[in-house]
C-alpha atoms as a PDB file:
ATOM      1  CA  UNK A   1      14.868  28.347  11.948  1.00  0.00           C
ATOM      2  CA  UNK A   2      15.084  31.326   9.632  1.00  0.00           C
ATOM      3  CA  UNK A   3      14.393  31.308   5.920  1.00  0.00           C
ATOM      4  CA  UNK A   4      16.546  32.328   2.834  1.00  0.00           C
ATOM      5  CA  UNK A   5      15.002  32.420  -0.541  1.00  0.00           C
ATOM      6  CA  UNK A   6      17.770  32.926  -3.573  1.00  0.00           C
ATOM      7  CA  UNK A   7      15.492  33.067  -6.503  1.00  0.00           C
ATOM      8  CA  UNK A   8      18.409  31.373  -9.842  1.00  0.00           C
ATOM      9  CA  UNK A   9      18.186  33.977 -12.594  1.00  0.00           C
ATOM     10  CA  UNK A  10      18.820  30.737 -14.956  1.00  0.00           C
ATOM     11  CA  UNK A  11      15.174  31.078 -15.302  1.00  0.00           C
ATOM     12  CA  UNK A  12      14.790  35.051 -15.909  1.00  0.00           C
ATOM     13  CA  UNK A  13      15.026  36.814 -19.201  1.00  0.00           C
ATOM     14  CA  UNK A  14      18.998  36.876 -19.830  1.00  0.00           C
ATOM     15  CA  UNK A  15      18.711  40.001 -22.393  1.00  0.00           C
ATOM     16  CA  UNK A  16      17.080  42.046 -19.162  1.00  0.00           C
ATOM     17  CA  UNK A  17      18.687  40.880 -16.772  1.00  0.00           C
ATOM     18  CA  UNK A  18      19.140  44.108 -14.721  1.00  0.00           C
ATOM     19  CA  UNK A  19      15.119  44.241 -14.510  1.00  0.00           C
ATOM     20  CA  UNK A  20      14.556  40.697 -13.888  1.00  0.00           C
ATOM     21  CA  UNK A  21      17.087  41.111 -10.747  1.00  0.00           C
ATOM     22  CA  UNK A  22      15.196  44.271  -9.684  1.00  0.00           C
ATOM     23  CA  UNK A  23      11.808  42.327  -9.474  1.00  0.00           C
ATOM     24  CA  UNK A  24      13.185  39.777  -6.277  1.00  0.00           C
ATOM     25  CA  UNK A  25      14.321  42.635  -4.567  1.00  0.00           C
ATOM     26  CA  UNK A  26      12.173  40.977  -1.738  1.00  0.00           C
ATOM     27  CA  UNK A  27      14.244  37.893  -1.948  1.00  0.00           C
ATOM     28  CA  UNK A  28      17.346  37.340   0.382  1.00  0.00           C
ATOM     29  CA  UNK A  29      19.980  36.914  -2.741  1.00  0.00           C
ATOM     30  CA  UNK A  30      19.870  36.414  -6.062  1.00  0.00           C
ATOM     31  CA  UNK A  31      21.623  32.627  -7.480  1.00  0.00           C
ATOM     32  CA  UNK A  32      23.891  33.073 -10.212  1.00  0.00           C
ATOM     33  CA  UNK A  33      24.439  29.699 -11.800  1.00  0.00           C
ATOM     34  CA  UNK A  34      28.101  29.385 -13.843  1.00  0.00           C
ATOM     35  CA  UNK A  35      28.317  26.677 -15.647  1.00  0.00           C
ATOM     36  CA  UNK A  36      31.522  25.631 -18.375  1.00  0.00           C
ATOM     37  CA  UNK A  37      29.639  22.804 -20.759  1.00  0.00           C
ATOM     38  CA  UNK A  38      32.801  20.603 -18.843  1.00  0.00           C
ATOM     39  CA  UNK A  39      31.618  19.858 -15.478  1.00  0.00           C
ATOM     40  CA  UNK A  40      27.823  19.766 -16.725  1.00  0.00           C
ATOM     41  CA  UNK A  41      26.669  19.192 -20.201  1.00  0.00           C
ATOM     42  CA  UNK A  42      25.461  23.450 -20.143  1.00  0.00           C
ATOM     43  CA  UNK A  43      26.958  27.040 -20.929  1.00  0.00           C
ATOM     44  CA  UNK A  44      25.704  30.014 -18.904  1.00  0.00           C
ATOM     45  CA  UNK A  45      27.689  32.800 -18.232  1.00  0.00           C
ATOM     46  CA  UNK A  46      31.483  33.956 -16.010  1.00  0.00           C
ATOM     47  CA  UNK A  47      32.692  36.651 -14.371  1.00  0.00           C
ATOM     48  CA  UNK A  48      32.491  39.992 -16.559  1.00  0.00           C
ATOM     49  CA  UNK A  49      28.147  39.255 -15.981  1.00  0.00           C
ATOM     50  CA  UNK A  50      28.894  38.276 -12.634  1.00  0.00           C
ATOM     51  CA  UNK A  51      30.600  41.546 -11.657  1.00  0.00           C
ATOM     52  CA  UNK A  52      27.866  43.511 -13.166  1.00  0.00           C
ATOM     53  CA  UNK A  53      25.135  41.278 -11.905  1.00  0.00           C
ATOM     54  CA  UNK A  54      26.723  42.427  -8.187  1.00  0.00           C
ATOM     55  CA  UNK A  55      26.939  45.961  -9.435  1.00  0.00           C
ATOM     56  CA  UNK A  56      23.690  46.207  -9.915  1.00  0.00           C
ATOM     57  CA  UNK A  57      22.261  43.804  -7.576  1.00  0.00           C
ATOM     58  CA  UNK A  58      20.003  45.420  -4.731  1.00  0.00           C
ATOM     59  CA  UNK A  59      20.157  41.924  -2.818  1.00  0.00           C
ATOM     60  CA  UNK A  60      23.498  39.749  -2.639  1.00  0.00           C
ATOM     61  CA  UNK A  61      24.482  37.624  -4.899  1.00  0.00           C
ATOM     62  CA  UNK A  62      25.453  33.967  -4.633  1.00  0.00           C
ATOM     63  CA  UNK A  63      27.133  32.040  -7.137  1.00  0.00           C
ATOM     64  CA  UNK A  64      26.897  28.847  -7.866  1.00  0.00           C
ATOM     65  CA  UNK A  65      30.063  27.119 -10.006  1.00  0.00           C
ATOM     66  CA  UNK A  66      29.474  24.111 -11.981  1.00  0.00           C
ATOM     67  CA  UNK A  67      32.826  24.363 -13.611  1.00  0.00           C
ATOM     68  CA  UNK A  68      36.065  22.045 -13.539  1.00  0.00           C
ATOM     69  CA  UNK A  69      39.277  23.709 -11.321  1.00  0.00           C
ATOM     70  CA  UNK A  70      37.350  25.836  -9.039  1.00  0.00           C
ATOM     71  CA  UNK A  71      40.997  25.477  -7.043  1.00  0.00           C
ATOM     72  CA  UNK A  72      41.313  28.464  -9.739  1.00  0.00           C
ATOM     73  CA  UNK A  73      38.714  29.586 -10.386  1.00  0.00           C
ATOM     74  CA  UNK A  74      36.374  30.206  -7.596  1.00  0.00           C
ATOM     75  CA  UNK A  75      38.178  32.764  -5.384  1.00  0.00           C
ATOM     76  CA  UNK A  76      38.208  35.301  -8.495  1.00  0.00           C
ATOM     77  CA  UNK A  77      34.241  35.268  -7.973  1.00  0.00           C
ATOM     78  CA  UNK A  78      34.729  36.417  -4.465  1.00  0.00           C
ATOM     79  CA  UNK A  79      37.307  39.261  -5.779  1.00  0.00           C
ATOM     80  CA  UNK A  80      34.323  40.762  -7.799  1.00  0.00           C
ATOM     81  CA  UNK A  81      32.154  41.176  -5.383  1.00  0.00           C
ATOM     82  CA  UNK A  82      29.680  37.747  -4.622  1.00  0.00           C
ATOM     83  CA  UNK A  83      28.335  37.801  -1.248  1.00  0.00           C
ATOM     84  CA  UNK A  84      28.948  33.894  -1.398  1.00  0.00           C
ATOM     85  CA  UNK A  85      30.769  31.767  -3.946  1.00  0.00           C
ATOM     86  CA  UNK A  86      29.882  27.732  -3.905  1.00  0.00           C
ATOM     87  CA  UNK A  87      31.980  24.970  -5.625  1.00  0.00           C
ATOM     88  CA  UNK A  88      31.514  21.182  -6.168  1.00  0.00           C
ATOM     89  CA  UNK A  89      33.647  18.958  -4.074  1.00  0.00           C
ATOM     90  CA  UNK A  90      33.512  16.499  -7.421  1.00  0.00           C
ATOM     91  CA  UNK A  91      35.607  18.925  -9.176  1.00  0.00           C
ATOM     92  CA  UNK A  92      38.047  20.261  -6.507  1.00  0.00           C
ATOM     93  CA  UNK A  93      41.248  18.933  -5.828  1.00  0.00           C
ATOM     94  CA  UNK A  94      41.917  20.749  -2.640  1.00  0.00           C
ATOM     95  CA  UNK A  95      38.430  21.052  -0.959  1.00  0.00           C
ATOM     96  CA  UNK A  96      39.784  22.858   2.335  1.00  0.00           C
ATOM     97  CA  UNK A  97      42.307  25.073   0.386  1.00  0.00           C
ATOM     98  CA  UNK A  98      39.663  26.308  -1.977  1.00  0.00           C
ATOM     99  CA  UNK A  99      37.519  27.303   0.951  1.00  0.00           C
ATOM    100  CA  UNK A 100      40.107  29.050   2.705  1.00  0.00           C
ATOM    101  CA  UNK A 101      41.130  31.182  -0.954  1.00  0.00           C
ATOM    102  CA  UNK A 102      37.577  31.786  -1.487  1.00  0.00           C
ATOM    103  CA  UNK A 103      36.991  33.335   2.634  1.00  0.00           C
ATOM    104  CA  UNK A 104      40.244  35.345   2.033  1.00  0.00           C
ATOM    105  CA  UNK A 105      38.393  37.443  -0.559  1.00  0.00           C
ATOM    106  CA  UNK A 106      35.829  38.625   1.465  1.00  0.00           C
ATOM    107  CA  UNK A 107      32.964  36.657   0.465  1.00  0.00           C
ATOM    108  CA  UNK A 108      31.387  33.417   2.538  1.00  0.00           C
ATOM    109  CA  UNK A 109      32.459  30.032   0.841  1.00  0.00           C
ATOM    110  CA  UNK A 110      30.219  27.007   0.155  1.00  0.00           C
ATOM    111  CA  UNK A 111      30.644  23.431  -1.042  1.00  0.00           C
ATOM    112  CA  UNK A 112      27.754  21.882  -3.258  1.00  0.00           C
ATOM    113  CA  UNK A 113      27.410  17.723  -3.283  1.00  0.00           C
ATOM    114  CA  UNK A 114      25.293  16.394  -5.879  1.00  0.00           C
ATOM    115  CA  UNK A 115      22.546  13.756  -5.944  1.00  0.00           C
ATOM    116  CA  UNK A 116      25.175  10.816  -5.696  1.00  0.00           C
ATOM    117  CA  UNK A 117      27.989  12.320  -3.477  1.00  0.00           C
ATOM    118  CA  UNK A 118      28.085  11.335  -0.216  1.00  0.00           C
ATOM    119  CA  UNK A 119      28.203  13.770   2.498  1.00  0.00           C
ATOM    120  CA  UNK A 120      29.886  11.977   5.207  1.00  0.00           C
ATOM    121  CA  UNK A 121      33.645  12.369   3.687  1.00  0.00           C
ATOM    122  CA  UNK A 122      33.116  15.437   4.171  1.00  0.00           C
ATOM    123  CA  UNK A 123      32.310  16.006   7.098  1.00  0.00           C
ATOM    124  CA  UNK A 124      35.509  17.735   8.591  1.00  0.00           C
ATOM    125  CA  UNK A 125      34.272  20.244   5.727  1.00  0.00           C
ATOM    126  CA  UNK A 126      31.547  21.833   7.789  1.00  0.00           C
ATOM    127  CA  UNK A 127      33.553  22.980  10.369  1.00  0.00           C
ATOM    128  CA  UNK A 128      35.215  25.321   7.481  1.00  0.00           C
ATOM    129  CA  UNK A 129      32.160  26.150   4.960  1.00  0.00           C
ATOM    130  CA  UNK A 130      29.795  29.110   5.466  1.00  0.00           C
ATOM    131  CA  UNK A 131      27.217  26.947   3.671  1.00  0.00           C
ATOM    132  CA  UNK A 132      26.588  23.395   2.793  1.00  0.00           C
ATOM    133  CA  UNK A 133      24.541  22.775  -0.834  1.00  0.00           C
ATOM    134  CA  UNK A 134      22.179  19.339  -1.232  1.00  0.00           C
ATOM    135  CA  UNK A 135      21.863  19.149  -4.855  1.00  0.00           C
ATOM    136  CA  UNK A 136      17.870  18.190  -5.135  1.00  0.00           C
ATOM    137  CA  UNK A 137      18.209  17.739  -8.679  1.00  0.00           C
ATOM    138  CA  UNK A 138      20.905  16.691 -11.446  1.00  0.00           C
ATOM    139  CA  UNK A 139      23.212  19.975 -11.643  1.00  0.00           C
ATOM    140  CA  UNK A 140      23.169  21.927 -15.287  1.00  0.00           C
ATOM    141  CA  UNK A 141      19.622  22.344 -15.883  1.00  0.00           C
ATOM    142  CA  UNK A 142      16.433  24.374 -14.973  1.00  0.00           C
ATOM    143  CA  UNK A 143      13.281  23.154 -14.140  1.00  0.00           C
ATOM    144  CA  UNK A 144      14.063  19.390 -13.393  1.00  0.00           C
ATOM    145  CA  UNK A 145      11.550  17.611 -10.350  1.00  0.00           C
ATOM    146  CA  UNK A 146      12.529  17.588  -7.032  1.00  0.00           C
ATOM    147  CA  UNK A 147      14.376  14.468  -6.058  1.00  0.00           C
ATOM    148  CA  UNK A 148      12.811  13.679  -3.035  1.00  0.00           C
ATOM    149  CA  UNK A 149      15.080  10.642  -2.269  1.00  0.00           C
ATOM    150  CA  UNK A 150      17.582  13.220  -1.418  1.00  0.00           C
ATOM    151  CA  UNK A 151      16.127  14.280   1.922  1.00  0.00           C
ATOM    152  CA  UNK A 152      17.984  11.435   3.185  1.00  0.00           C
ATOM    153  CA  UNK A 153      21.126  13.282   2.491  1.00  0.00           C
ATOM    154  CA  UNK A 154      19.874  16.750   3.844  1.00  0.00           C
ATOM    155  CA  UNK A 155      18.743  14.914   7.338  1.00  0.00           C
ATOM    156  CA  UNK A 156      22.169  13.793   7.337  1.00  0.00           C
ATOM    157  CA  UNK A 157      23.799  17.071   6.617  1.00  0.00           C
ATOM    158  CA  UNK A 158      21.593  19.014   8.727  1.00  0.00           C
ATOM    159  CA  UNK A 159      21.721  17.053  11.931  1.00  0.00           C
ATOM    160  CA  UNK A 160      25.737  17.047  11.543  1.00  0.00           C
ATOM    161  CA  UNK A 161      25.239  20.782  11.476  1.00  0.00           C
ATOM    162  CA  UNK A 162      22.972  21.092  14.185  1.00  0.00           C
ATOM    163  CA  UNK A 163      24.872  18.465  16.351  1.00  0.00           C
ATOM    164  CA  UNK A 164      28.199  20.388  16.082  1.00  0.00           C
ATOM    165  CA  UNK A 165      26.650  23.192  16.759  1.00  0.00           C
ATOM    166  CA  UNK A 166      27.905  25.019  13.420  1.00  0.00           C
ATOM    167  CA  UNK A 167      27.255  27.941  11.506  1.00  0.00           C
ATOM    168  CA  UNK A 168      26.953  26.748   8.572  1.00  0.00           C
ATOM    169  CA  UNK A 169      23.710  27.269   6.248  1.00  0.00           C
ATOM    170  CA  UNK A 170      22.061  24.220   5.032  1.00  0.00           C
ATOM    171  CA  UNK A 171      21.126  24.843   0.833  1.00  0.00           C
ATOM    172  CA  UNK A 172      19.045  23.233  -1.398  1.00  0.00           C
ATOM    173  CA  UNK A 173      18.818  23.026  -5.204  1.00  0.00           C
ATOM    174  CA  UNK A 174      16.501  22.084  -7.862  1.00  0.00           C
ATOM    175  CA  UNK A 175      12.767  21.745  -8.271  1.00  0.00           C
ATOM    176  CA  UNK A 176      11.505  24.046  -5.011  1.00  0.00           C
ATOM    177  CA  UNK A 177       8.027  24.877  -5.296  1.00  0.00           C
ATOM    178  CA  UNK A 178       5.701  25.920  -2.888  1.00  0.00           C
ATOM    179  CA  UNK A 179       4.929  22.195  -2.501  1.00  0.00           C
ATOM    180  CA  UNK A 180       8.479  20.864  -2.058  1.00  0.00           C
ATOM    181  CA  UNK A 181       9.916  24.084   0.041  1.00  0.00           C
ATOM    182  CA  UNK A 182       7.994  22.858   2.719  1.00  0.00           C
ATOM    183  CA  UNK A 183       9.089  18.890   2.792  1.00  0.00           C
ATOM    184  CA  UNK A 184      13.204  20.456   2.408  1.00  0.00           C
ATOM    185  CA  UNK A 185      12.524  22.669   5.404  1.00  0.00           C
ATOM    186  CA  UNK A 186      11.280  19.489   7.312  1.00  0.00           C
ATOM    187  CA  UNK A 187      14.109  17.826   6.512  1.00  0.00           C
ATOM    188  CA  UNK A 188      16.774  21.136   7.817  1.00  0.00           C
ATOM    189  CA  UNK A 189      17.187  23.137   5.011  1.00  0.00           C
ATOM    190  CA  UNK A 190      17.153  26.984   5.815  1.00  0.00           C
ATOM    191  CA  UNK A 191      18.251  28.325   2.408  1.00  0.00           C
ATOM    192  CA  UNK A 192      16.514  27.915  -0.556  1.00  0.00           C
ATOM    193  CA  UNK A 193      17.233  28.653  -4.833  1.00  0.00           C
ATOM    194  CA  UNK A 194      13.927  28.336  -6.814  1.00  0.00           C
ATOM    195  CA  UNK A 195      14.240  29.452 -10.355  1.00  0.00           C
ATOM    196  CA  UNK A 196      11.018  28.261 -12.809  1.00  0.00           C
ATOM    197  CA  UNK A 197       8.744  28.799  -9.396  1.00  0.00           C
ATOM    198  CA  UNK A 198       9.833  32.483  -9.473  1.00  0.00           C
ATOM    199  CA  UNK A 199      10.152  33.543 -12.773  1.00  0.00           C
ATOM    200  CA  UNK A 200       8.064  30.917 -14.977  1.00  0.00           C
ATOM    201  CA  UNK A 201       4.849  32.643 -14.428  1.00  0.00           C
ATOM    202  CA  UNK A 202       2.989  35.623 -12.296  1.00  0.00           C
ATOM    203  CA  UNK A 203       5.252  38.200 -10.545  1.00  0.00           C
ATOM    204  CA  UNK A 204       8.232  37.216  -9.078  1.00  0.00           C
ATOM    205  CA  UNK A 205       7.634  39.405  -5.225  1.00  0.00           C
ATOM    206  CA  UNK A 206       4.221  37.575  -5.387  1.00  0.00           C
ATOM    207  CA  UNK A 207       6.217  34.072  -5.539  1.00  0.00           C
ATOM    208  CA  UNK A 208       8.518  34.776  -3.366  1.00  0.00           C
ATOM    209  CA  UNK A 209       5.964  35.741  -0.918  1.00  0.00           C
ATOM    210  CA  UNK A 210       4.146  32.403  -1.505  1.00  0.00           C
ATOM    211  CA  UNK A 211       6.930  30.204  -0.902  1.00  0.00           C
ATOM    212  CA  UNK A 212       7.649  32.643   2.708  1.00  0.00           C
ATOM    213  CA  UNK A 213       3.986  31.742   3.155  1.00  0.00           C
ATOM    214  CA  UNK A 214       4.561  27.643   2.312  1.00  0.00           C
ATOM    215  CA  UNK A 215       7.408  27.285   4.738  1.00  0.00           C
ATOM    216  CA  UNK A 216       4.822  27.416   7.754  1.00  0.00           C
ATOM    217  CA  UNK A 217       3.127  24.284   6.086  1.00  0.00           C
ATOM    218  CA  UNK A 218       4.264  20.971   8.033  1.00  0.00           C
ATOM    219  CA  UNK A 219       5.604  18.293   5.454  1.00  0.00           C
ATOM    220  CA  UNK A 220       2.321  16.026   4.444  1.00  0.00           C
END
């Protein structure tokens, strides 16, 4: 199974941005989380840092809307140039349409569930997505522990994947650390967003490489 690491720039230096994004050029993408203090209880940034963010982004970028009316919203992401736009299914109203808006820009599209969605409504989703997110932690927030009850949810998800014999990537959020990348990966995840473990302390291409290194460790 191969291995995506999206380092989430909600824990680099916002006023340097351009550098910070320039230090994971060893990553596979960079996570851009957008969040509207609506959907989740936070404020980060939209589109105008977005579409520089992409312009100056040596690895693609993959955002990541916590917002209310993605319907709306989300395929203008895709216009400016994300290599992959993901929305929650809690806040669309039209879950296949916004898919299908956000794949006729040009960029892959992705559905996010949190901790207490269900992922068995949807299902019939898969077939569409380019990428499926399990929320491991609360959405809105850096640095919150891995929920570990969720690997429930990601054997589900990953098994209908596998089973139907899609395409689809299989994300997780929240809390991945050298010690939790591994247990996710057990449990089908291929795609990975680790903020604090990246940027919080050491060099970024040095944490990156350890968590490459910790996805050969078997799960306990």
């Amino acid at each position: 199974m191969s291995l995506r690491i999206y380092p989430s720039i909600l824990s680099a230096d916002f006023v340097n941005l351009e550098a910070e994004i320039a230090r994971i050029s060893s990553a596979d993408g960079v996570h851009c989380d957008v969040m509207d203090n609506h959907f989740v209880e936070a404020i980060s940034f939209g589109p105008q840092t977005i579409r520089r963010i992409v312009q100056v982004s040596s690895v693609p970028v993959d955002v990541h809307l916590m917002i209310e009316n993605p319907d709306k919203f989300a395929p203008g992401y895709g216009e400016i140039g994300a290599h992959s736009v993901t929305f929650h299914v809690e806040a669309a109203k039209d879950v296949e349409g916004t898919i299908r808006a956000i794949q006729d820009t040009g960029a892959r599209a992705a559905i996010a569930l949190k901790p207490g969605t269900a992922a068995e409504p949807y299902f019939p989703m898969f077939h569409l997505a380019d990428m499926v997110l399990v929320m491991t932690v609360e959405p809105g927030a850096g640095g919150q522990p891995f929920l570990r009850e969720m690997m429930t949810k990601l054997d589900t998800v990953a098994t209908y994947v596998a089973d139907h014999n899609l395409s689809a990537l299989v994300q997780v959020d929240g809390g991945i650390t050298v010690d939790t990348l591994p247990i996710a990966r057990a449990h089908g995840a291929d795609t990975f967003v680790a903020g604090s473990s990246v940027y919080s302390a050491g060099n970024p291409a040095e944490n990156i490489a350890a968590l490459r290194v910790a996805a050969n460790d078997t799960e306990e």
